[in-house]
Protein backbone atom coordinates (compact mmCIF):
# COMPACT_ATOMS: atom_id res chain seq x y z
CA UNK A 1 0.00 0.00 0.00
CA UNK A 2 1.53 3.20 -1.25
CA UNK A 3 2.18 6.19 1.61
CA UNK A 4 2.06 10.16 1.30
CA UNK A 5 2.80 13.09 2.63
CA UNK A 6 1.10 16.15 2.53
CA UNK A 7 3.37 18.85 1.40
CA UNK A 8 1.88 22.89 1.54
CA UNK A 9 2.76 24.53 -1.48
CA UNK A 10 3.99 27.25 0.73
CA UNK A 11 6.95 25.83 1.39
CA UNK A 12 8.66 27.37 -1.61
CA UNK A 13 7.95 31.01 -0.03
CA UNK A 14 9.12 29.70 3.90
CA UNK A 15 11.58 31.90 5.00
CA UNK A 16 13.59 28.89 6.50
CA UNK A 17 13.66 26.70 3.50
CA UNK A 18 14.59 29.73 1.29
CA UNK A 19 17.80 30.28 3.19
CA UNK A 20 19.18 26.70 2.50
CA UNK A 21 21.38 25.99 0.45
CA UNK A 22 19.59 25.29 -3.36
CA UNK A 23 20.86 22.73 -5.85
CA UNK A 24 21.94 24.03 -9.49
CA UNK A 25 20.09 22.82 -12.32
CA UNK A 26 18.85 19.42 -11.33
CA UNK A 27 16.38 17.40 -12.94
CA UNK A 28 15.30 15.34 -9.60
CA UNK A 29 14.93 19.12 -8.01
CA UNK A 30 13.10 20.55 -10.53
CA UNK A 31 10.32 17.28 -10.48
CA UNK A 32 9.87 18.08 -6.84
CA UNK A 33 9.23 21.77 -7.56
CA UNK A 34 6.49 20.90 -10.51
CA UNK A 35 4.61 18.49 -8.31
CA UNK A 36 4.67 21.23 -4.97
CA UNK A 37 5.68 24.48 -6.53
CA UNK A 38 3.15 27.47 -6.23
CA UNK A 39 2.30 27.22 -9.70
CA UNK A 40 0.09 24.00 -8.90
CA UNK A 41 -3.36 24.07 -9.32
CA UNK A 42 -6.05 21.91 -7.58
CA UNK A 43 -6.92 20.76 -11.09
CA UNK A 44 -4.47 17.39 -10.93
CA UNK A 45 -1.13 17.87 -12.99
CA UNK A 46 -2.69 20.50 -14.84
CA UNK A 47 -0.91 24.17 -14.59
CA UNK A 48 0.14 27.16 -16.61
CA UNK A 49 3.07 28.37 -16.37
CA UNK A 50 5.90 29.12 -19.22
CA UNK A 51 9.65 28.51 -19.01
CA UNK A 52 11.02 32.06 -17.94
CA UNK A 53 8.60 32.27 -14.77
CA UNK A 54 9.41 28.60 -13.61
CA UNK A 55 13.45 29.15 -14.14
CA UNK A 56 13.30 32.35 -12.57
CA UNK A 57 11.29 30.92 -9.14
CA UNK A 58 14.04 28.46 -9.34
CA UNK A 59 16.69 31.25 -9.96
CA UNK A 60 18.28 29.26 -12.66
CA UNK A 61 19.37 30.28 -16.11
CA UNK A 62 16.87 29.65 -19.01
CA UNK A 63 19.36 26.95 -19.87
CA UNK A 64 20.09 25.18 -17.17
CA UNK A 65 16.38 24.94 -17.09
CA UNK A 66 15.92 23.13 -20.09
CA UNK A 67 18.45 20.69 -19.66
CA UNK A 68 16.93 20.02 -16.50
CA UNK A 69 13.46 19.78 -18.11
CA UNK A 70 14.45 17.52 -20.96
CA UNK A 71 15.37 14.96 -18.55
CA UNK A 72 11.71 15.05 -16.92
CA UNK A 73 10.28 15.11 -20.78
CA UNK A 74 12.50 12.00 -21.96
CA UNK A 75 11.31 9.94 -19.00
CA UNK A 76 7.82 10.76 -19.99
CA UNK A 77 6.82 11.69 -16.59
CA UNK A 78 5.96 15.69 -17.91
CA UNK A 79 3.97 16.68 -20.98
CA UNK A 80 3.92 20.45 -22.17
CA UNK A 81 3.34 22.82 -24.84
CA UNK A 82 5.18 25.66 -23.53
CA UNK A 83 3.94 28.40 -26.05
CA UNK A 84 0.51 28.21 -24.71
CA UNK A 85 2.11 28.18 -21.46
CA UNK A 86 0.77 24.48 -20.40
CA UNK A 87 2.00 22.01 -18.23
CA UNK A 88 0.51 18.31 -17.64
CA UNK A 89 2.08 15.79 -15.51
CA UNK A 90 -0.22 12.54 -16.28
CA UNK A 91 0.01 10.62 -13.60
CA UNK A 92 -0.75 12.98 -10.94
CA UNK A 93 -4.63 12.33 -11.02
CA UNK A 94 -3.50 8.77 -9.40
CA UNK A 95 -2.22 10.43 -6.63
CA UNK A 96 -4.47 13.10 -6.39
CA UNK A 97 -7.97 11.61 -6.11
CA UNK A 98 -10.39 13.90 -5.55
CA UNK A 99 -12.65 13.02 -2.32
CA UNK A 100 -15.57 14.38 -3.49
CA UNK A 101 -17.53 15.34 -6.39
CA UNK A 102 -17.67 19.13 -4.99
CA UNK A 103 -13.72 19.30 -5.30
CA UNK A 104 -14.32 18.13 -8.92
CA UNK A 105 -16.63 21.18 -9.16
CA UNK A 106 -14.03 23.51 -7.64
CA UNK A 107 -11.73 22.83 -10.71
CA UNK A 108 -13.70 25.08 -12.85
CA UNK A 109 -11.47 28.53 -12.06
CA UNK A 110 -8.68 26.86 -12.14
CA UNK A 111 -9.56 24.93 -15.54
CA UNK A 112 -10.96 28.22 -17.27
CA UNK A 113 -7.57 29.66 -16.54
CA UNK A 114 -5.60 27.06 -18.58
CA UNK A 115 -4.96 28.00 -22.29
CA UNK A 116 -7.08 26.08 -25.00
CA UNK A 117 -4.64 23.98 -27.16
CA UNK A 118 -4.06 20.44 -27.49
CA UNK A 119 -2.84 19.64 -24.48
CA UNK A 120 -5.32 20.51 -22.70
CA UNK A 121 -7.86 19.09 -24.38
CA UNK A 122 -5.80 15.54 -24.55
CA UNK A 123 -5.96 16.28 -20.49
CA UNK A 124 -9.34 16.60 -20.46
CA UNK A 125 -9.75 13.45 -22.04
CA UNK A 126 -7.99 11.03 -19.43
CA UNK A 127 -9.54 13.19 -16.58
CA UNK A 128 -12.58 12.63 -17.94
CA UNK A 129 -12.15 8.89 -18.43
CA UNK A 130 -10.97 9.02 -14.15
CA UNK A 131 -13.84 10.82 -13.31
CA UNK A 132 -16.21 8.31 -14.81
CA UNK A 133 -13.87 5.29 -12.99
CA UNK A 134 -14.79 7.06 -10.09
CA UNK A 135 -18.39 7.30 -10.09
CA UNK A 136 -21.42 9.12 -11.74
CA UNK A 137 -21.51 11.67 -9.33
CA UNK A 138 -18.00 12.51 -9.89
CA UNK A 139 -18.43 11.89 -13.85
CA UNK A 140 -20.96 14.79 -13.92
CA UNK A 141 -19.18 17.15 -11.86
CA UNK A 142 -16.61 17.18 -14.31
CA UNK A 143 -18.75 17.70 -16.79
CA UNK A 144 -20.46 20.69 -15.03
CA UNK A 145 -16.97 22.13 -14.21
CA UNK A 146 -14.91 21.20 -17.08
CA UNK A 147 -16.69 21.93 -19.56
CA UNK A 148 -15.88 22.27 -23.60
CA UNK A 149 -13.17 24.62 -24.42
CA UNK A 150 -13.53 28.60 -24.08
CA UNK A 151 -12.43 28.63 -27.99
CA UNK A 152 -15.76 26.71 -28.55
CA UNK A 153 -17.77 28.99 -26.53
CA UNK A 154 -16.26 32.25 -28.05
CA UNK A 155 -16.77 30.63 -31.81
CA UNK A 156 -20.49 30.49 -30.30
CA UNK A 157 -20.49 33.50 -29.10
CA UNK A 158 -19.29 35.30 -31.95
CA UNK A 159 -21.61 33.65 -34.01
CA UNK A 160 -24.59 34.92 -32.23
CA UNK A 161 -22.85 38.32 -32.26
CA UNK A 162 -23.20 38.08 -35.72
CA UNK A 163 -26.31 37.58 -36.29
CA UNK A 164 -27.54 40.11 -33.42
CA UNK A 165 -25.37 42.94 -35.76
CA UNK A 166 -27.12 41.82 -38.96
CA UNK A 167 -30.22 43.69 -37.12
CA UNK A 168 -28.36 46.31 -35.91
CA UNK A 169 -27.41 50.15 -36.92
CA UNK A 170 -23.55 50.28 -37.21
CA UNK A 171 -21.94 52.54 -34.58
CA UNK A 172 -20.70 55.99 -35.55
CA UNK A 173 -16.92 55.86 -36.96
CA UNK A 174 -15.89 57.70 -34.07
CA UNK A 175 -17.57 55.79 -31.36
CA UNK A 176 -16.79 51.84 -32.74
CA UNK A 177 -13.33 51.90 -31.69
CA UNK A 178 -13.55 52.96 -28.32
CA UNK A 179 -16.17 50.66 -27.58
CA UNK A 180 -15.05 47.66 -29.11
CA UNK A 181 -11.68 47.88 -26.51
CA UNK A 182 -14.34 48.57 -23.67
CA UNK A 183 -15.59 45.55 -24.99
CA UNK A 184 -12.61 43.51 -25.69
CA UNK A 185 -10.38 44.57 -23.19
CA UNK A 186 -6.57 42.47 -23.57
CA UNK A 187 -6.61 39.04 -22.32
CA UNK A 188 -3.44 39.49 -20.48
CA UNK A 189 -4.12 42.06 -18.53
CA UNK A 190 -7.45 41.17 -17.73
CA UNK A 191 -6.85 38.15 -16.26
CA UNK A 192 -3.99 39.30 -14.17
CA UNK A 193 -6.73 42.14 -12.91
CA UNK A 194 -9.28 38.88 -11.97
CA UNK A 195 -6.18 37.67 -10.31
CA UNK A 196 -6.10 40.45 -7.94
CA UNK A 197 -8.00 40.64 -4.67
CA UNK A 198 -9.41 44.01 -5.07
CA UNK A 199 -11.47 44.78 -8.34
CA UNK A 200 -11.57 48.91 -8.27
CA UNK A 201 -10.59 51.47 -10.70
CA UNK A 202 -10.55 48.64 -13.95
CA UNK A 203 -9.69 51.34 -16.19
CA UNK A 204 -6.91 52.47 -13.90
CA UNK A 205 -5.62 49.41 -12.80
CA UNK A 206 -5.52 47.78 -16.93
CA UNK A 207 -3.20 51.00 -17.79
CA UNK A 208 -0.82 49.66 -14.43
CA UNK A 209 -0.85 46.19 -15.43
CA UNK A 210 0.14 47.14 -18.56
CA UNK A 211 2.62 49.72 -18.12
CA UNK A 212 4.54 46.82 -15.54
CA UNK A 213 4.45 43.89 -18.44
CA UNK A 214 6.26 46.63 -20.08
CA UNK A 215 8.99 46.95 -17.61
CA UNK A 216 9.31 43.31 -16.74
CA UNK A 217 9.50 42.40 -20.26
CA UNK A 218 12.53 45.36 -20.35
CA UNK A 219 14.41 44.33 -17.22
CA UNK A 220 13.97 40.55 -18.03
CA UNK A 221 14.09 40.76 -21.57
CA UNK A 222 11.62 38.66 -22.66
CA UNK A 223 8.51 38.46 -24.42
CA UNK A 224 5.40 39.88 -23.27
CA UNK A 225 3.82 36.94 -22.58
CA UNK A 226 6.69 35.35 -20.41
CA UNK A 227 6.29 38.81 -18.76
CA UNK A 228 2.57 38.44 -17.99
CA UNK A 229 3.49 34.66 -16.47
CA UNK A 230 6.35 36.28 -14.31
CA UNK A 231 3.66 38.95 -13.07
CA UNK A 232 1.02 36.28 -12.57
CA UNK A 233 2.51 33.84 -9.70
CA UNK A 234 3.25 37.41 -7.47
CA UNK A 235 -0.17 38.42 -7.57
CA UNK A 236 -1.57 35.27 -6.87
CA UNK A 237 0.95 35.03 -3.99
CA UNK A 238 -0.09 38.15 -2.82
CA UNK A 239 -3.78 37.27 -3.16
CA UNK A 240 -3.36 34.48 -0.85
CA UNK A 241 -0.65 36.01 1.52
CA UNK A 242 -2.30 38.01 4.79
CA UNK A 243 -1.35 41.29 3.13
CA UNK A 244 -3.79 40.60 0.48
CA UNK A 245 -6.84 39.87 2.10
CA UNK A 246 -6.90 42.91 4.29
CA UNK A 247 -10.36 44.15 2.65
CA UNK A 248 -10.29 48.03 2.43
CA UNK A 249 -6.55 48.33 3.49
CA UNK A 250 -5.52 46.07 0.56
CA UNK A 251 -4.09 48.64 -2.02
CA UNK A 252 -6.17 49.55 -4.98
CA UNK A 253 -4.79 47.52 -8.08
CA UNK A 254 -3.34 50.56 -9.40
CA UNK A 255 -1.15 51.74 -6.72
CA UNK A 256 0.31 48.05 -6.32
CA UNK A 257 1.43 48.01 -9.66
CA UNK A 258 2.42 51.05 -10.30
CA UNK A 259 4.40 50.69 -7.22
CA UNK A 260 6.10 47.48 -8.67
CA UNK A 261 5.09 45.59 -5.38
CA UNK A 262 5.34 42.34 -7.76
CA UNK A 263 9.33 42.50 -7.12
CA UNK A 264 8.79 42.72 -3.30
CA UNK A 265 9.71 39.34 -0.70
CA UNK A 266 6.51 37.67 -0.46
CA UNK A 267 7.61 36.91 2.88
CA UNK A 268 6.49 40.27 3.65
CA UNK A 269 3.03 40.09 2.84
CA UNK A 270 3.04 37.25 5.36
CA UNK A 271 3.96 39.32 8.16
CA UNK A 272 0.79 41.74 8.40
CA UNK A 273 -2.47 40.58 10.30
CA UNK A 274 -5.87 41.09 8.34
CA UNK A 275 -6.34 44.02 10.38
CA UNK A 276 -3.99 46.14 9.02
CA UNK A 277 -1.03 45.89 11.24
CA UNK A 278 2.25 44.19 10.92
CA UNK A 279 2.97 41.52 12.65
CA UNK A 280 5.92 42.76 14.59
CA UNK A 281 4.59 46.37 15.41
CA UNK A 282 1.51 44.29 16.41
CA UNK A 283 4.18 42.58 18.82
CA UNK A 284 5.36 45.35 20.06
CA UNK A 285 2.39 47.28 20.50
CA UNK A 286 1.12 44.35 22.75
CA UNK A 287 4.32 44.39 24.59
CA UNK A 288 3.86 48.44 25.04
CA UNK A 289 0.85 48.00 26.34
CA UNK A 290 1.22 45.58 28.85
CA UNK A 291 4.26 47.44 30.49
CA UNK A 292 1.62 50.04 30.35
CA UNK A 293 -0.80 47.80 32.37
CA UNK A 294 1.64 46.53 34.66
CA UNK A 295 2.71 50.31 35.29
CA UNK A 296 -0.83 51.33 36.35
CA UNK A 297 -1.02 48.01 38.62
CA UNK A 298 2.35 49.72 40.49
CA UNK A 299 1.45 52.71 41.20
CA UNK A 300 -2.14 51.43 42.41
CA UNK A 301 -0.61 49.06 44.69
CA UNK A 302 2.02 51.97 46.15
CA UNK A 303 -1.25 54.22 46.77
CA UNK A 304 -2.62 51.29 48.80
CA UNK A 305 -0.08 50.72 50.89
CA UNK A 306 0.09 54.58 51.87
CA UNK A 307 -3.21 55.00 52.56
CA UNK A 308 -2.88 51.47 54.60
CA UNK A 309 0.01 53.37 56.66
């Protein structure tokens, strides 16, 4: 009977574990870091990610990163297209058998997120095929939460479009372009702005996002889509970090990126309490305040004792 361990994806952000000392390019290292890294999704092997944004977590060259990665992809134990940005380890839905059909349901964001290609659409297949081996109810939560490709919908969707304008006035020349990018903002930046906890100031926050793919892309010199995959894991990280879910206190999406937060420790956002404070002024605040306490208590006790005498 196989044996596991559960393993937070976390790890990779510890403090502790950051400050030991890291292999070079290794391929048994980097198979660790696809089946735990933060890029992991709770859809089963399934992620996107591209080849800059993993090497850089790693903080290897691009090179050493391939090497490493051709190793995993020889073995057969990886599958990928890497310019849709897809990842697919097969054999992770064997180890990662879903324990209800609700946490088949919960795949959907994830699964929406993942780039139509080939891929994942062979992916889709052999989850499909475990789903059913597991039973009906599972079979039709997949169903429900994986369902055909966004590609197919938008071909839909476009074809009703279609046949809505055949009916319709055309816009004035000056008007039509302005509202078709209202209408069709960039995919890129829009789903880094759904990535972030606070959705205020859209228009604001696109011209941020976009502005810091433009300066990532510069300092890393890459493409803009390796860019947008470097800028993704941060926010996410920050989305889930204590900094992130401070409500109201969270900064608007605007001022985070134009601030360039995505380059900060994530460590950091770990230290602050949902209420605002950091952790350690929190700390010390506490501490203040007790000497504070105990203070009072003193000089009660002193006043006693006079009066007493």
């Amino acid at each position: 009977m196989a044996r596991y361990r559960k393993v937070d994806t976390r790890i990779w952000g510890d403090s502790k574990f950051r400050d030991l000392s890291s292999p070079g390019p290794s391929a048994k290292y980097l198979w660790l870091f696809v089946l735990t890294g933060p890029h992991t999704s709770n859809v089963p092997g399934l992620f996107r990610a591209g080849e800059m944004a993993l090497a850089e977590e790693l903080g290897w060259s691009i090179e050493g990163f391939r090497e490493a990665f051709a190793e995993l992809l020889a073995k057969g134990l990886v599958k990928t297209d890497f310019s849709a940005r897809v990842v697919w380890v097969p054999n992770a839905m064997k180890y990662n058998r879903p324990e209800n059909p609700n946490v088949v349901k919960s795949w959907r964001t994830a699964w929406d997120e993942i780039p139509e290609c080939a891929l994942k659409t062979e992916a889709r297949e052999r989850l499909q095929e475990f789903t059913k081996g597991l039973g009906e109810g599972f079979a039709k939560a997949f169903a429900e939460g994986c369902a055909k490709g966004l590609a197919n919908q938008e071909q839909e969707q476009e074809q009703e479009q279609e046949q809505e304008q055949k009916h319709e006035k055309p816009l004035p020349l000056a008007l039509s372009p302005k509202l078709a990018k209202q209408k069709s903002p960039d995919a890129i930046v829009a789903r880094i702005f759904e990535s972030y906890p606070r959705k205020l100031a859209r228009a604001a926050a696109y011209k941020a996002i976009e502005k810091a793919l433009v300066r990532v892309a510069k300092e890393k010199s890459c493409s803009r889509e390796d860019a947008a995959d470097f800028l993704y894991q941060p926010v996410v990280k920050f989305r889930e970090s204590p900094a992130g879910k401070k409500g109201e206190y969270t900064p608007h999406p605007a001022t985070w990126f134009n601030a360039d937060k995505f380059f900060d420790d994530p460590q950091e956002w770990w230290k602050v309490n949902t209420n605002g404070n950091h952790n350690g002024n929190g700390n010390r605040q506490a501490g203040l305040l007790a000497n504070r306490d105990a203070a009072r208590q003193g000089i009660m006790a002193r006043r006693s004792v006079d009066r007493a005498g």
